[in-house]
C-alpha atoms as a PDB file:
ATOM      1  CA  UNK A   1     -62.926 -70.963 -17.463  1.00  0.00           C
ATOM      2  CA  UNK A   2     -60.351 -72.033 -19.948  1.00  0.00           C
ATOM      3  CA  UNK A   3     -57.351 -69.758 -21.007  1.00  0.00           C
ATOM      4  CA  UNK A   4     -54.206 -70.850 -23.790  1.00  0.00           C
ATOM      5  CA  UNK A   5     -51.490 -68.759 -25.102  1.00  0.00           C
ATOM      6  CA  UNK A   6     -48.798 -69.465 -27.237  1.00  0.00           C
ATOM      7  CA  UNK A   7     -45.102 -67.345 -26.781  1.00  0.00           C
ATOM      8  CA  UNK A   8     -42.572 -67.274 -29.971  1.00  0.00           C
ATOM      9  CA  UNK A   9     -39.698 -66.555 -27.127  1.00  0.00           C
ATOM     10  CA  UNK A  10     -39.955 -62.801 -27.506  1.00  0.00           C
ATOM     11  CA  UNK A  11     -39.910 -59.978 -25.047  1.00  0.00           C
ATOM     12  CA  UNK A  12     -43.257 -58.406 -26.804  1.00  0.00           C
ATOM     13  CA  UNK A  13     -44.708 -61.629 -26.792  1.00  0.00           C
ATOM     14  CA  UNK A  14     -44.653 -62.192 -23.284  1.00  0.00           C
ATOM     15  CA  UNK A  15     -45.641 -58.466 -22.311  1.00  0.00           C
ATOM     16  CA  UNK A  16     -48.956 -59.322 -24.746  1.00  0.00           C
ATOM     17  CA  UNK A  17     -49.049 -62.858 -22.028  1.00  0.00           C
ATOM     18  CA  UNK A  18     -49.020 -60.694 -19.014  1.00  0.00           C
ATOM     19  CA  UNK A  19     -51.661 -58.073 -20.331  1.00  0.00           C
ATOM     20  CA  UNK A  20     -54.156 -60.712 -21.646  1.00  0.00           C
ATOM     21  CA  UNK A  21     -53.579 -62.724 -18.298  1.00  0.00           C
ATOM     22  CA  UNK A  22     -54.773 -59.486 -16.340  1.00  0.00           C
ATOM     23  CA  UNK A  23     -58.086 -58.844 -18.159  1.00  0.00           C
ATOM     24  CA  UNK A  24     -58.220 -62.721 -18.527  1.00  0.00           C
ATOM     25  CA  UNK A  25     -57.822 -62.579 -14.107  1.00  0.00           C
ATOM     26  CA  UNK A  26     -60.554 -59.709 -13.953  1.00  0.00           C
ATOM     27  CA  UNK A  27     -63.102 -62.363 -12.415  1.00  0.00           C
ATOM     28  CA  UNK A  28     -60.890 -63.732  -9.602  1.00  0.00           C
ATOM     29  CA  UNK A  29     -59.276 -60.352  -7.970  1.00  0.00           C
ATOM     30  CA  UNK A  30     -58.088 -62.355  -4.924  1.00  0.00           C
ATOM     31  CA  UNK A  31     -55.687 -64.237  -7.136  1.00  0.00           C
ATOM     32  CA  UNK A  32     -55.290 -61.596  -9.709  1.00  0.00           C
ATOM     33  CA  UNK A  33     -51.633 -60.531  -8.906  1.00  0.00           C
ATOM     34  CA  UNK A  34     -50.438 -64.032  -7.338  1.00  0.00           C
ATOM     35  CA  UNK A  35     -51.705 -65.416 -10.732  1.00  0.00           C
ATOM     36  CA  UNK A  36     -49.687 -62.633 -13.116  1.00  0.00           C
ATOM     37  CA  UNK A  37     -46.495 -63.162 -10.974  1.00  0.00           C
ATOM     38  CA  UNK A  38     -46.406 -66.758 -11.137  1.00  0.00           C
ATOM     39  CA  UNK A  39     -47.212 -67.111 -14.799  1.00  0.00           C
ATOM     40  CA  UNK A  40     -44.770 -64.470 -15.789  1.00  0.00           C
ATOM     41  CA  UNK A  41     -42.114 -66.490 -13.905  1.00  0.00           C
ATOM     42  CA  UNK A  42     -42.925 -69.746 -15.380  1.00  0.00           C
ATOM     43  CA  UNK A  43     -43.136 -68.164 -19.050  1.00  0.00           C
ATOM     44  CA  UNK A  44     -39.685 -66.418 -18.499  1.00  0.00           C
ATOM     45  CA  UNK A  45     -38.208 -69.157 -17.576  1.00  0.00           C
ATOM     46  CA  UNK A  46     -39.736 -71.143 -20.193  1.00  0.00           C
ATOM     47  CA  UNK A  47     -38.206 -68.126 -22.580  1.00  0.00           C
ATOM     48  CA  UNK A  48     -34.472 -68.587 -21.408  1.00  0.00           C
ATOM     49  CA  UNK A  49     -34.150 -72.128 -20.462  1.00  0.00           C
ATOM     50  CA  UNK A  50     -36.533 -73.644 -23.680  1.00  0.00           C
ATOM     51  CA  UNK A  51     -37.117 -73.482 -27.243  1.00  0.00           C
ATOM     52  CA  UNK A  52     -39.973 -71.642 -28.741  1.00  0.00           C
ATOM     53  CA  UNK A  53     -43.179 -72.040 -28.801  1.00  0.00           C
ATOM     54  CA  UNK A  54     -43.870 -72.949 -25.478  1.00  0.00           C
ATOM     55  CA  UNK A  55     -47.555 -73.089 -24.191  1.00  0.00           C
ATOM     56  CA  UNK A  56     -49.304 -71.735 -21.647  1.00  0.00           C
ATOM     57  CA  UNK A  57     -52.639 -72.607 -19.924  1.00  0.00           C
ATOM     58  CA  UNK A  58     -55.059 -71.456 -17.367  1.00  0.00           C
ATOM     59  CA  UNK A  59     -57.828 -73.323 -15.985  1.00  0.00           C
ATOM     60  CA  UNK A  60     -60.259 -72.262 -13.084  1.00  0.00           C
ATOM     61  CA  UNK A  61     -61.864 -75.014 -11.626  1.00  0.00           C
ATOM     62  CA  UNK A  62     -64.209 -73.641  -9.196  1.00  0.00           C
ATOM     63  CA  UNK A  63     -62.207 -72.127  -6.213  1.00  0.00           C
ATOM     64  CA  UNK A  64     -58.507 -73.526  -8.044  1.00  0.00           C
ATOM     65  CA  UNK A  65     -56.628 -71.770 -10.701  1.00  0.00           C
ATOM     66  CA  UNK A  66     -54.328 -74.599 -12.250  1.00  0.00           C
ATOM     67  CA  UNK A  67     -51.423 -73.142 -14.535  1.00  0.00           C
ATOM     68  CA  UNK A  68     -49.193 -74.671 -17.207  1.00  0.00           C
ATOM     69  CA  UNK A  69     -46.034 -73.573 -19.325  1.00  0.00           C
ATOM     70  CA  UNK A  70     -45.287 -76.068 -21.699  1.00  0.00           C
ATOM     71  CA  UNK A  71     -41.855 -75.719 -23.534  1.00  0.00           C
ATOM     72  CA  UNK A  72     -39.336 -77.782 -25.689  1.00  0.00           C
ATOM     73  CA  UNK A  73     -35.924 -78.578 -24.284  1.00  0.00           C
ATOM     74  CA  UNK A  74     -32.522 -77.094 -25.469  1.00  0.00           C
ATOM     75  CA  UNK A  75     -30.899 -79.967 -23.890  1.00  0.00           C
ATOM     76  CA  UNK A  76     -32.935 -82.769 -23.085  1.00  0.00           C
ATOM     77  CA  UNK A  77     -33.254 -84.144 -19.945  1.00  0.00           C
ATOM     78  CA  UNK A  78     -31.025 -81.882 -17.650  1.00  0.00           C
ATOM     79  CA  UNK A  79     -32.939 -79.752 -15.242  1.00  0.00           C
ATOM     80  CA  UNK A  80     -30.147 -78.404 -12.747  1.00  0.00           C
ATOM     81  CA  UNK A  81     -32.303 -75.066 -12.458  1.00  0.00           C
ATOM     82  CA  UNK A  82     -34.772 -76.683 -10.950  1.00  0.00           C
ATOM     83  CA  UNK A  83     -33.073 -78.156  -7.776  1.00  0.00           C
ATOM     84  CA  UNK A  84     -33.860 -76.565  -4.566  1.00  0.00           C
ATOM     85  CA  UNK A  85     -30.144 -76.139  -3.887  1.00  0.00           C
ATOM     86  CA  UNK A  86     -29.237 -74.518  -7.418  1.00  0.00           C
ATOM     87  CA  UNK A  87     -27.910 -70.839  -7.535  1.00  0.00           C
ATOM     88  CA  UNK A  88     -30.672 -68.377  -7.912  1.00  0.00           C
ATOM     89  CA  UNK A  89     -33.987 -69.892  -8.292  1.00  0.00           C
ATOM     90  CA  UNK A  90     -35.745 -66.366  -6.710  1.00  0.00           C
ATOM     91  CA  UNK A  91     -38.426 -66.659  -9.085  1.00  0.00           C
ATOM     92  CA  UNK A  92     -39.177 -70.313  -8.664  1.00  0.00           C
ATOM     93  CA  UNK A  93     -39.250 -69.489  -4.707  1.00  0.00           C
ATOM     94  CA  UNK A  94     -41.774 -66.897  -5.786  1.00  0.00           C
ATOM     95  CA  UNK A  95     -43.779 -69.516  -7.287  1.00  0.00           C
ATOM     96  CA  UNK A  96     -43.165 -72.068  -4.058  1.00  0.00           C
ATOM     97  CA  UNK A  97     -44.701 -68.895  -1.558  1.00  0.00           C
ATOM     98  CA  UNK A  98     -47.557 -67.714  -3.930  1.00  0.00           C
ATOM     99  CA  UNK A  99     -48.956 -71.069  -5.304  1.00  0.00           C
ATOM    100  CA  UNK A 100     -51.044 -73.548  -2.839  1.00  0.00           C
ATOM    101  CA  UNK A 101     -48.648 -76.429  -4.906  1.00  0.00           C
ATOM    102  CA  UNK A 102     -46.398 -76.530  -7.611  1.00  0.00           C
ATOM    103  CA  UNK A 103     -44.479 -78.864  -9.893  1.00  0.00           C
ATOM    104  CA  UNK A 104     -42.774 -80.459 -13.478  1.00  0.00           C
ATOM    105  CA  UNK A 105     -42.801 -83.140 -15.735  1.00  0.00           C
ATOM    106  CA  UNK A 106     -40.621 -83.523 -18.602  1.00  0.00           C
ATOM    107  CA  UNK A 107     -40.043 -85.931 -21.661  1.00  0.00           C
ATOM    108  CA  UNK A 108     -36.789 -86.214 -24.048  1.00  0.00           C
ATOM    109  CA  UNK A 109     -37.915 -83.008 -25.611  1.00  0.00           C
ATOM    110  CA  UNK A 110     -40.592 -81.486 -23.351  1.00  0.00           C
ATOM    111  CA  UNK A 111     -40.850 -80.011 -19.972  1.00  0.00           C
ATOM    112  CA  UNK A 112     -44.274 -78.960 -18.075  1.00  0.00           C
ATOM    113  CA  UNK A 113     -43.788 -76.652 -14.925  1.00  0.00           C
ATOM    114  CA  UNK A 114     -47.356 -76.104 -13.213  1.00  0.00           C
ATOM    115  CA  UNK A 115     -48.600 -74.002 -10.226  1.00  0.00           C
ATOM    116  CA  UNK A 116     -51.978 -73.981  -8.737  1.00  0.00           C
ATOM    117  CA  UNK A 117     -53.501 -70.876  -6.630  1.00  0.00           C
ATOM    118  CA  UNK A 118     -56.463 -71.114  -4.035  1.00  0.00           C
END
């Protein structure tokens, strides 16, 4: 079960995310709210940090839910957010508790945060 999205960067837009993910999460109830949590983090953070679009995508693969935010980079290459010892990062710790594993990838212009959920 396959699920894309595409967010212009705007508050509305990622309220429509987070209603379409919980109709979208009707089938898998155990993961339901670990699932909205992490992919509203992910997308917000794709939001502040990135350039619109960014892309997001859901996969269930039997008992794994594997999700994907997409975005293009502001400033390439410089991801101080994202280290464990940067100030704040409560979301991303959300992510870390709620998701069985957890990760990113980036390009010049691109960066790919992912979570999976068991």
């Amino acid at each position: 079960m396959r699920f894309a999205f595409s967010l212009d960067g705007s508050v509305e837009e990622l309220q429509a995310l987070r209603s379409s993910v919980e109709i979208w999460a009707v089938s898998i109830p155990h993961l339901a709210d670990e699932l909205l949590i992490v992919v509203s983090e992910l997308a917000a953070n794709a939001i502040t940090h990135g350039q619109a679009p960014a892309q997001v995508s859901i996969l269930r693969t039997g008992e794994t839910v594997r999700l994907s935010v997409q975005q293009y980079l502001r400033t390439p290459t410089s991801f101080p957010w994202m280290s464990r010892q940067a100030h704040g990062r409560q979301g991303l710790r959300l992510v870390d508790r709620l998701s069985t594993s957890w990760g990113w990838g980036a390009t010049a212009s691109t960066l790919v945060v992912w979570a999976e959920l068991q």
